[in-house]
PDB file of N, CA and C in Angstrom:
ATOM      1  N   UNK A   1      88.178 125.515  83.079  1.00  0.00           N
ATOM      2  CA  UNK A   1      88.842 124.948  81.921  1.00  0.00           C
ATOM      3  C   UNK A   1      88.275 125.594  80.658  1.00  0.00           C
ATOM      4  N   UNK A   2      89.181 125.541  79.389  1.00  0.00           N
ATOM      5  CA  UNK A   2      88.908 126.227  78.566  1.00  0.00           C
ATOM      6  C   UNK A   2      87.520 125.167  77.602  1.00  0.00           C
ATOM      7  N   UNK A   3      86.709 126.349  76.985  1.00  0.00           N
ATOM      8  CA  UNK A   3      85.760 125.345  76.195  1.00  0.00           C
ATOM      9  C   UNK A   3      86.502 125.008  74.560  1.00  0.00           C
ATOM     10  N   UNK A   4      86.156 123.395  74.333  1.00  0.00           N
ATOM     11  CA  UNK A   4      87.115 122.991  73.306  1.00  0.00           C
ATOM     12  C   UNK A   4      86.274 123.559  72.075  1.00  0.00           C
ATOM     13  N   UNK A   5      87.098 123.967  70.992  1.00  0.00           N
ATOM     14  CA  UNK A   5      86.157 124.381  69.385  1.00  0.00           C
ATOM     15  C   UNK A   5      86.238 122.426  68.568  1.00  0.00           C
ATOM     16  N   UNK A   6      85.463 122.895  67.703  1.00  0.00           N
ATOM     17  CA  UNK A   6      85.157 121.664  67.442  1.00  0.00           C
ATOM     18  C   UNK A   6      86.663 121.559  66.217  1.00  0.00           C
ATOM     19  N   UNK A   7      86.765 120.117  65.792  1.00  0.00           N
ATOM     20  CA  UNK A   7      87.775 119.484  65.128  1.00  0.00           C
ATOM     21  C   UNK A   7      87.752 121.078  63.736  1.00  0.00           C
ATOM     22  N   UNK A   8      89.261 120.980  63.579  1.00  0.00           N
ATOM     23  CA  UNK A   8      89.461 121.760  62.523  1.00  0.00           C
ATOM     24  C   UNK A   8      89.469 121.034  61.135  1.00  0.00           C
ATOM     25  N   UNK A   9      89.634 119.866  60.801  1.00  0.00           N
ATOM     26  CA  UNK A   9      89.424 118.912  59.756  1.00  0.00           C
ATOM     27  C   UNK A   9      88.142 118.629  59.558  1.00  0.00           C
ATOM     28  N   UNK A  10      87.294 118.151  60.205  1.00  0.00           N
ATOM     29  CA  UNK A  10      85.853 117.556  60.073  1.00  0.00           C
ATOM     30  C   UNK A  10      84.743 118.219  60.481  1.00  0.00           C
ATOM     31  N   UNK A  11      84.970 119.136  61.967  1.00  0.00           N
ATOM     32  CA  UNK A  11      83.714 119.961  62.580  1.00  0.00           C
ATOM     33  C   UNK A  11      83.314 119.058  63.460  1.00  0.00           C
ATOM     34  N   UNK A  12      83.670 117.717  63.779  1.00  0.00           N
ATOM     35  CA  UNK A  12      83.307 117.119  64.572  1.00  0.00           C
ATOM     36  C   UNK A  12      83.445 117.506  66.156  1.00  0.00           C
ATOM     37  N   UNK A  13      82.783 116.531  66.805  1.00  0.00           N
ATOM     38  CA  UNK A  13      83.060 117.136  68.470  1.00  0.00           C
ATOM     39  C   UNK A  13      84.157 116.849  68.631  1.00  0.00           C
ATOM     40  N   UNK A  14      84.857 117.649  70.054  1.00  0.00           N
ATOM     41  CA  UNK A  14      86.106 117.111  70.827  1.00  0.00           C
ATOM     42  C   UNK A  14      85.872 116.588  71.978  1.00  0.00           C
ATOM     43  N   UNK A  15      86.877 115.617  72.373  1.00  0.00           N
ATOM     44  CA  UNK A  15      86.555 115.183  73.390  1.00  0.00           C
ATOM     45  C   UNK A  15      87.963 114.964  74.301  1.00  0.00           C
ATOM     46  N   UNK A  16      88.317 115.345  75.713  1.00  0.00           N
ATOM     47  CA  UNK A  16      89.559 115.309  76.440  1.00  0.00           C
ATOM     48  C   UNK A  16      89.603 113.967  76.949  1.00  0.00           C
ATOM     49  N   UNK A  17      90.671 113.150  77.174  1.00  0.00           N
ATOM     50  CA  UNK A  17      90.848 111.962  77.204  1.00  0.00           C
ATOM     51  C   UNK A  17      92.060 112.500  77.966  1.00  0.00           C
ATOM     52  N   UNK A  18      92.291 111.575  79.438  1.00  0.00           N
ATOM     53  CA  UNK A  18      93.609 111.142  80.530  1.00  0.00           C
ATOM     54  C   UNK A  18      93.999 109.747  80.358  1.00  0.00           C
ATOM     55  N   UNK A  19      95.580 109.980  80.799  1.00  0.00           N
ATOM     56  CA  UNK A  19      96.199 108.149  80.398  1.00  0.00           C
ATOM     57  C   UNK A  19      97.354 108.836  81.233  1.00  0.00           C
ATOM     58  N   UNK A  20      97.773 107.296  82.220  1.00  0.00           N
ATOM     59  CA  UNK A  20      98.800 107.775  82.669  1.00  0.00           C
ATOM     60  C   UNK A  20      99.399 106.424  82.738  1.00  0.00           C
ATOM     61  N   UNK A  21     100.851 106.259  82.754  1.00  0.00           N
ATOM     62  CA  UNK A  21     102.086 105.240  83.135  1.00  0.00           C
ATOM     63  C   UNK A  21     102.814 104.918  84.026  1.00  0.00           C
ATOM     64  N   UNK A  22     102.995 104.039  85.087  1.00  0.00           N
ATOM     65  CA  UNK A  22     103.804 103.992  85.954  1.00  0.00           C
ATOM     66  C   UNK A  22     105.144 103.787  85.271  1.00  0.00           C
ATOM     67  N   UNK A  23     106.582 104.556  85.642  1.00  0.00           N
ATOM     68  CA  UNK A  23     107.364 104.545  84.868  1.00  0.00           C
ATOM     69  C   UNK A  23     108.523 103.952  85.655  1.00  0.00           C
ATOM     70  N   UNK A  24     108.007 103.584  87.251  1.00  0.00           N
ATOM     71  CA  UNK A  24     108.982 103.289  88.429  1.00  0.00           C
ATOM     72  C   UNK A  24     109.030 104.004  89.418  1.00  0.00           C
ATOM     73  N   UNK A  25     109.106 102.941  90.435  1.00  0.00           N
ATOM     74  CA  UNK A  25     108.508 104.011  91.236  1.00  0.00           C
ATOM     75  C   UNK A  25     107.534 104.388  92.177  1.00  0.00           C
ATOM     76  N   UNK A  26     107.830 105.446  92.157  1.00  0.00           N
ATOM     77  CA  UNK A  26     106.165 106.931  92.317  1.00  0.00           C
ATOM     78  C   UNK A  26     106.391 107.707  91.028  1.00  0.00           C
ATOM     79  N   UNK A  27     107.073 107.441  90.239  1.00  0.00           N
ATOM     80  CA  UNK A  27     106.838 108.601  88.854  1.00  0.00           C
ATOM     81  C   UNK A  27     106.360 107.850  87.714  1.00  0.00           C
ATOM     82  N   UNK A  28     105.460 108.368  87.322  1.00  0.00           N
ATOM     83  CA  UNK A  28     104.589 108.627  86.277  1.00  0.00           C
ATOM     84  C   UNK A  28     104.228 109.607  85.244  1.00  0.00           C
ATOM     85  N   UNK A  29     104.191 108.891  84.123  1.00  0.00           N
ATOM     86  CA  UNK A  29     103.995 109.839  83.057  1.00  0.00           C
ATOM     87  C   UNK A  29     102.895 109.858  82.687  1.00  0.00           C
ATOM     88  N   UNK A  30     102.461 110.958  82.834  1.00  0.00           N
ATOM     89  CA  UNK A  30     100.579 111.641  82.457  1.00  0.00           C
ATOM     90  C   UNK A  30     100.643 111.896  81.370  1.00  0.00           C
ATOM     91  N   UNK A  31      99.333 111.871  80.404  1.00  0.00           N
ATOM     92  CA  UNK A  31      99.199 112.116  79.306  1.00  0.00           C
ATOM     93  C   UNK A  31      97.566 112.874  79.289  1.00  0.00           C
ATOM     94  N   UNK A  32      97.249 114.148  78.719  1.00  0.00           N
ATOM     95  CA  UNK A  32      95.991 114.762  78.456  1.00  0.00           C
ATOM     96  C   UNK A  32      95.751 114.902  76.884  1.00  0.00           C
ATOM     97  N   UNK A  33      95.124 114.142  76.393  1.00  0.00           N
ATOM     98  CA  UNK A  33      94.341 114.116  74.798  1.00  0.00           C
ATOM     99  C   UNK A  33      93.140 115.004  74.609  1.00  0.00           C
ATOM    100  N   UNK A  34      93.239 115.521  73.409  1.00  0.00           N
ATOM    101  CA  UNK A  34      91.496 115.889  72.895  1.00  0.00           C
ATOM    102  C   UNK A  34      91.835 115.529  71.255  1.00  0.00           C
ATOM    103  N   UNK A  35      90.590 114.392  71.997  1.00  0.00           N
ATOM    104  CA  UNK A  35      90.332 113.819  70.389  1.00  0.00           C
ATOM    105  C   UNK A  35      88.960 114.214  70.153  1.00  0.00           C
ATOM    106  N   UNK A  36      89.432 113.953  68.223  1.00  0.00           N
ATOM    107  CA  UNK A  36      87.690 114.415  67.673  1.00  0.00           C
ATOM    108  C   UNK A  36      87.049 113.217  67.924  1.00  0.00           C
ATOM    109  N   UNK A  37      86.009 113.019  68.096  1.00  0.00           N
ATOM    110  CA  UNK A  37      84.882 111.984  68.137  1.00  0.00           C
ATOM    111  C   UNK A  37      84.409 111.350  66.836  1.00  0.00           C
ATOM    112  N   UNK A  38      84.551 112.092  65.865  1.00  0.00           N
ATOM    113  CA  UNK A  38      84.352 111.943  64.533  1.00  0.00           C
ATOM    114  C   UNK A  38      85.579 111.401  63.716  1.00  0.00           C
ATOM    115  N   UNK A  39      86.500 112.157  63.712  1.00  0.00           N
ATOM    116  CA  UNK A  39      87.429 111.620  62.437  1.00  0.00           C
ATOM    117  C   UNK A  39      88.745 110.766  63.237  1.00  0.00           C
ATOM    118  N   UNK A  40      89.001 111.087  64.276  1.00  0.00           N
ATOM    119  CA  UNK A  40      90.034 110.708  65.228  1.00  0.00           C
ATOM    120  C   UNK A  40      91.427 111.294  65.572  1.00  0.00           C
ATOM    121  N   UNK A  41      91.044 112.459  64.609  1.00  0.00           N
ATOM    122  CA  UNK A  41      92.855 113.163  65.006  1.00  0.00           C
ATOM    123  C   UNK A  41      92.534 113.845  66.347  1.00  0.00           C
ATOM    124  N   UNK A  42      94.311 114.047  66.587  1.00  0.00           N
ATOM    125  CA  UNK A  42      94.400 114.103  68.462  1.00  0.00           C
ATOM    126  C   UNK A  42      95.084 114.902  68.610  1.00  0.00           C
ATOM    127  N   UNK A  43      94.708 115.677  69.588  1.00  0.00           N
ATOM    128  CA  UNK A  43      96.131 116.697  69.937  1.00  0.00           C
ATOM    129  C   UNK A  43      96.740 116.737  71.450  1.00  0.00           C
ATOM    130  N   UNK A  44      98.099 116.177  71.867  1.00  0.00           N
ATOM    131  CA  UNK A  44      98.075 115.653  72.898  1.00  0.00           C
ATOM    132  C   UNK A  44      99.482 116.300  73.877  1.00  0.00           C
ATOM    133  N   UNK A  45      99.358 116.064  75.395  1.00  0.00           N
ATOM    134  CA  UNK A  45     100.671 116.336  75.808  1.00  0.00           C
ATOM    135  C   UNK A  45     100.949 115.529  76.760  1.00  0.00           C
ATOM    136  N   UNK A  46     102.320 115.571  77.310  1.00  0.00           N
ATOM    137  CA  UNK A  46     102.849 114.245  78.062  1.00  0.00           C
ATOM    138  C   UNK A  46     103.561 115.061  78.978  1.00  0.00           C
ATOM    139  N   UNK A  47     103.975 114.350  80.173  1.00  0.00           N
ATOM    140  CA  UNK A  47     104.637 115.071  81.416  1.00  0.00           C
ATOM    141  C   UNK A  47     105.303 113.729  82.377  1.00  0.00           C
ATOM    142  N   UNK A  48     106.480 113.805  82.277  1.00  0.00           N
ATOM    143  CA  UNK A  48     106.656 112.928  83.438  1.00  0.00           C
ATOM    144  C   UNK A  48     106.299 113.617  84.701  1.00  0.00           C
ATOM    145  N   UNK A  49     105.526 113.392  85.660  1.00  0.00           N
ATOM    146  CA  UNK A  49     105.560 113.936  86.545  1.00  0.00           C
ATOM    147  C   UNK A  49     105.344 112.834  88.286  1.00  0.00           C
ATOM    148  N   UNK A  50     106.198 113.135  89.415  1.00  0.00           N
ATOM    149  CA  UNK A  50     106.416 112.842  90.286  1.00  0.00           C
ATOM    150  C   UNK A  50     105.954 113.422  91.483  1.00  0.00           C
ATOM    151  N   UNK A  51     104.945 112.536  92.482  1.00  0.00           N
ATOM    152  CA  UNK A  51     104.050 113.706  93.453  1.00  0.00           C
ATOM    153  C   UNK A  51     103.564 114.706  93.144  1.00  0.00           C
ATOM    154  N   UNK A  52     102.717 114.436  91.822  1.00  0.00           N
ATOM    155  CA  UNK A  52     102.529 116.032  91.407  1.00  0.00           C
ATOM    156  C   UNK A  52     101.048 116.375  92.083  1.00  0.00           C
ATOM    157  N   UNK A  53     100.619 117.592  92.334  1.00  0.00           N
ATOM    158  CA  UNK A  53      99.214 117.638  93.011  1.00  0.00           C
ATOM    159  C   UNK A  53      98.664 117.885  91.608  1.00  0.00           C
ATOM    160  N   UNK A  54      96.773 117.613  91.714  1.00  0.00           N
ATOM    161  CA  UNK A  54      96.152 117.801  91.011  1.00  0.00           C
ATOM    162  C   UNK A  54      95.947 119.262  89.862  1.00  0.00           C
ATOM    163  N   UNK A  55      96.903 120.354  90.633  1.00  0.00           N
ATOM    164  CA  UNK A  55      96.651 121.664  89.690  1.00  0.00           C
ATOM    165  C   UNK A  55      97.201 121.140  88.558  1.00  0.00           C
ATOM    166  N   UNK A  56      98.798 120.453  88.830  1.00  0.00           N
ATOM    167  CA  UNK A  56      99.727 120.039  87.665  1.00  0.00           C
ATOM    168  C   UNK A  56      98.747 119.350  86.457  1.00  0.00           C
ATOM    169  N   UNK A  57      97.784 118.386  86.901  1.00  0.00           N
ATOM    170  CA  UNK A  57      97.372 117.420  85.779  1.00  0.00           C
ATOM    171  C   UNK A  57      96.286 118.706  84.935  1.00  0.00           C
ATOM    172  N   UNK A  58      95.779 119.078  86.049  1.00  0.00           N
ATOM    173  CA  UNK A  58      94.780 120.713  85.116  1.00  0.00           C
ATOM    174  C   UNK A  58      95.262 121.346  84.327  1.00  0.00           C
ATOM    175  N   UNK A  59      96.569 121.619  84.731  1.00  0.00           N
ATOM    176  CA  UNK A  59      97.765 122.500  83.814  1.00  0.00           C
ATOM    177  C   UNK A  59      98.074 122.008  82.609  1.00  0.00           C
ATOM    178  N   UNK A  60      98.012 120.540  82.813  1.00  0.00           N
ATOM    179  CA  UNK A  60      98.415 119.829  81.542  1.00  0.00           C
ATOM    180  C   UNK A  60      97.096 119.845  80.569  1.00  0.00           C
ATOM    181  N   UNK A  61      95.657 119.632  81.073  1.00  0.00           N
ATOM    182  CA  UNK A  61      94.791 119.498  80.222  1.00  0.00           C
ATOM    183  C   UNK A  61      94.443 121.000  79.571  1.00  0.00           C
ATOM    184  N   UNK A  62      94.748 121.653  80.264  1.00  0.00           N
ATOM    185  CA  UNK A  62      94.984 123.392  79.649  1.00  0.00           C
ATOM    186  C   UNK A  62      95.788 123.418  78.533  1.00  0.00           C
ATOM    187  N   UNK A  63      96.825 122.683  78.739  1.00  0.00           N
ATOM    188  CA  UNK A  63      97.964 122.881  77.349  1.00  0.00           C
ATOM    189  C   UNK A  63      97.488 122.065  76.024  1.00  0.00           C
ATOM    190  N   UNK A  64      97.094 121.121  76.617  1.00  0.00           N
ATOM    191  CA  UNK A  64      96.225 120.069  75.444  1.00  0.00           C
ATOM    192  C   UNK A  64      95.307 121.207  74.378  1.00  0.00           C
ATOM    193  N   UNK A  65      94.428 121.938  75.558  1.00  0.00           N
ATOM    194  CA  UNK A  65      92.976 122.475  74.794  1.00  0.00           C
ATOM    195  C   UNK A  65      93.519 123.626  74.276  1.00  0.00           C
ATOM    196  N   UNK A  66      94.727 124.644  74.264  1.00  0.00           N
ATOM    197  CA  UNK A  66      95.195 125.430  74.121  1.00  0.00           C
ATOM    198  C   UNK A  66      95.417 125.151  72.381  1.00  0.00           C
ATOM    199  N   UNK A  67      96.302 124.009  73.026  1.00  0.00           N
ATOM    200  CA  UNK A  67      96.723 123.321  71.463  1.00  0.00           C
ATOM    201  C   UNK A  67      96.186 122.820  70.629  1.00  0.00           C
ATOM    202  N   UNK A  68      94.604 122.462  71.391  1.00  0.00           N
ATOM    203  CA  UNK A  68      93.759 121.693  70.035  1.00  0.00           C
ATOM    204  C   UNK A  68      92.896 122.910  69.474  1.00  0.00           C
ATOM    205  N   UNK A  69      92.955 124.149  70.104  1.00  0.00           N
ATOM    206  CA  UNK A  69      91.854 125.314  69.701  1.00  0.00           C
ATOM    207  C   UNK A  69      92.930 126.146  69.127  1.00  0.00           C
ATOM    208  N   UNK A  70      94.592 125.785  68.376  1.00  0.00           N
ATOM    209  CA  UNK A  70      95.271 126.871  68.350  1.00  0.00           C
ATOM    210  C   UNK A  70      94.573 126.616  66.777  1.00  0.00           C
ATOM    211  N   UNK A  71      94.653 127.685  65.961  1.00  0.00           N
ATOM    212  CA  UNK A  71      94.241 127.439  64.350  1.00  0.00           C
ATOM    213  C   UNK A  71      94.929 128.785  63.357  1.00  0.00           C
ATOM    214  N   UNK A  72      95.768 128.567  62.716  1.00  0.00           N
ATOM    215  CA  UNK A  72      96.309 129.488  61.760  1.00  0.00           C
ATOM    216  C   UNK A  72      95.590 130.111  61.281  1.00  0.00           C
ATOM    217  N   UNK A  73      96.053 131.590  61.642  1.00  0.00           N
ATOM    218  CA  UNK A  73      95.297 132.697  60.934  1.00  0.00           C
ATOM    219  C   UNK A  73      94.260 133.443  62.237  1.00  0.00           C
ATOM    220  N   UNK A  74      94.240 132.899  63.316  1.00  0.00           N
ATOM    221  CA  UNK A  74      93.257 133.605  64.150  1.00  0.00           C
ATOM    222  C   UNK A  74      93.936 134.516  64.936  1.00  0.00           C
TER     223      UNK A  74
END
């Protein structure tokens, strides 16, 4: 997994956070967060997903950290 950079607002730490929903069913909607520890902004993604194996939920926390380390201008 990718290593997170720290908050672009504050410098604070990040931290990855899972949440998921039964939506009916066997399907569920996953959710992978990285929040700052410090100020609280979040950068997050969602997936309905159904029988999914464990690469899928990795995949998702990849897109999270992708998105919380993306920063204009780099």
């Amino acid at each position: 997994m990718q290593e997170l950079k720290t908050c672009p607002f504050c410098g604070g730490e990040a931290k990855t956070i899972f949440d998921y929903n039964q939506v009916g069913g066997d399907s569920f909607v996953v959710s992978a967060y990285v929040k700052c520890s410090q100020c609280g902004v979040v950068r997050y993604t969602t997936k309905d997903i159904k029988n999914a194996a464990f690469e899928d939920v990795i995949a998702l926390f990849e897109k999270a950290i992708t998105l919380w380390n993306t920063r204009t201008g780099e």
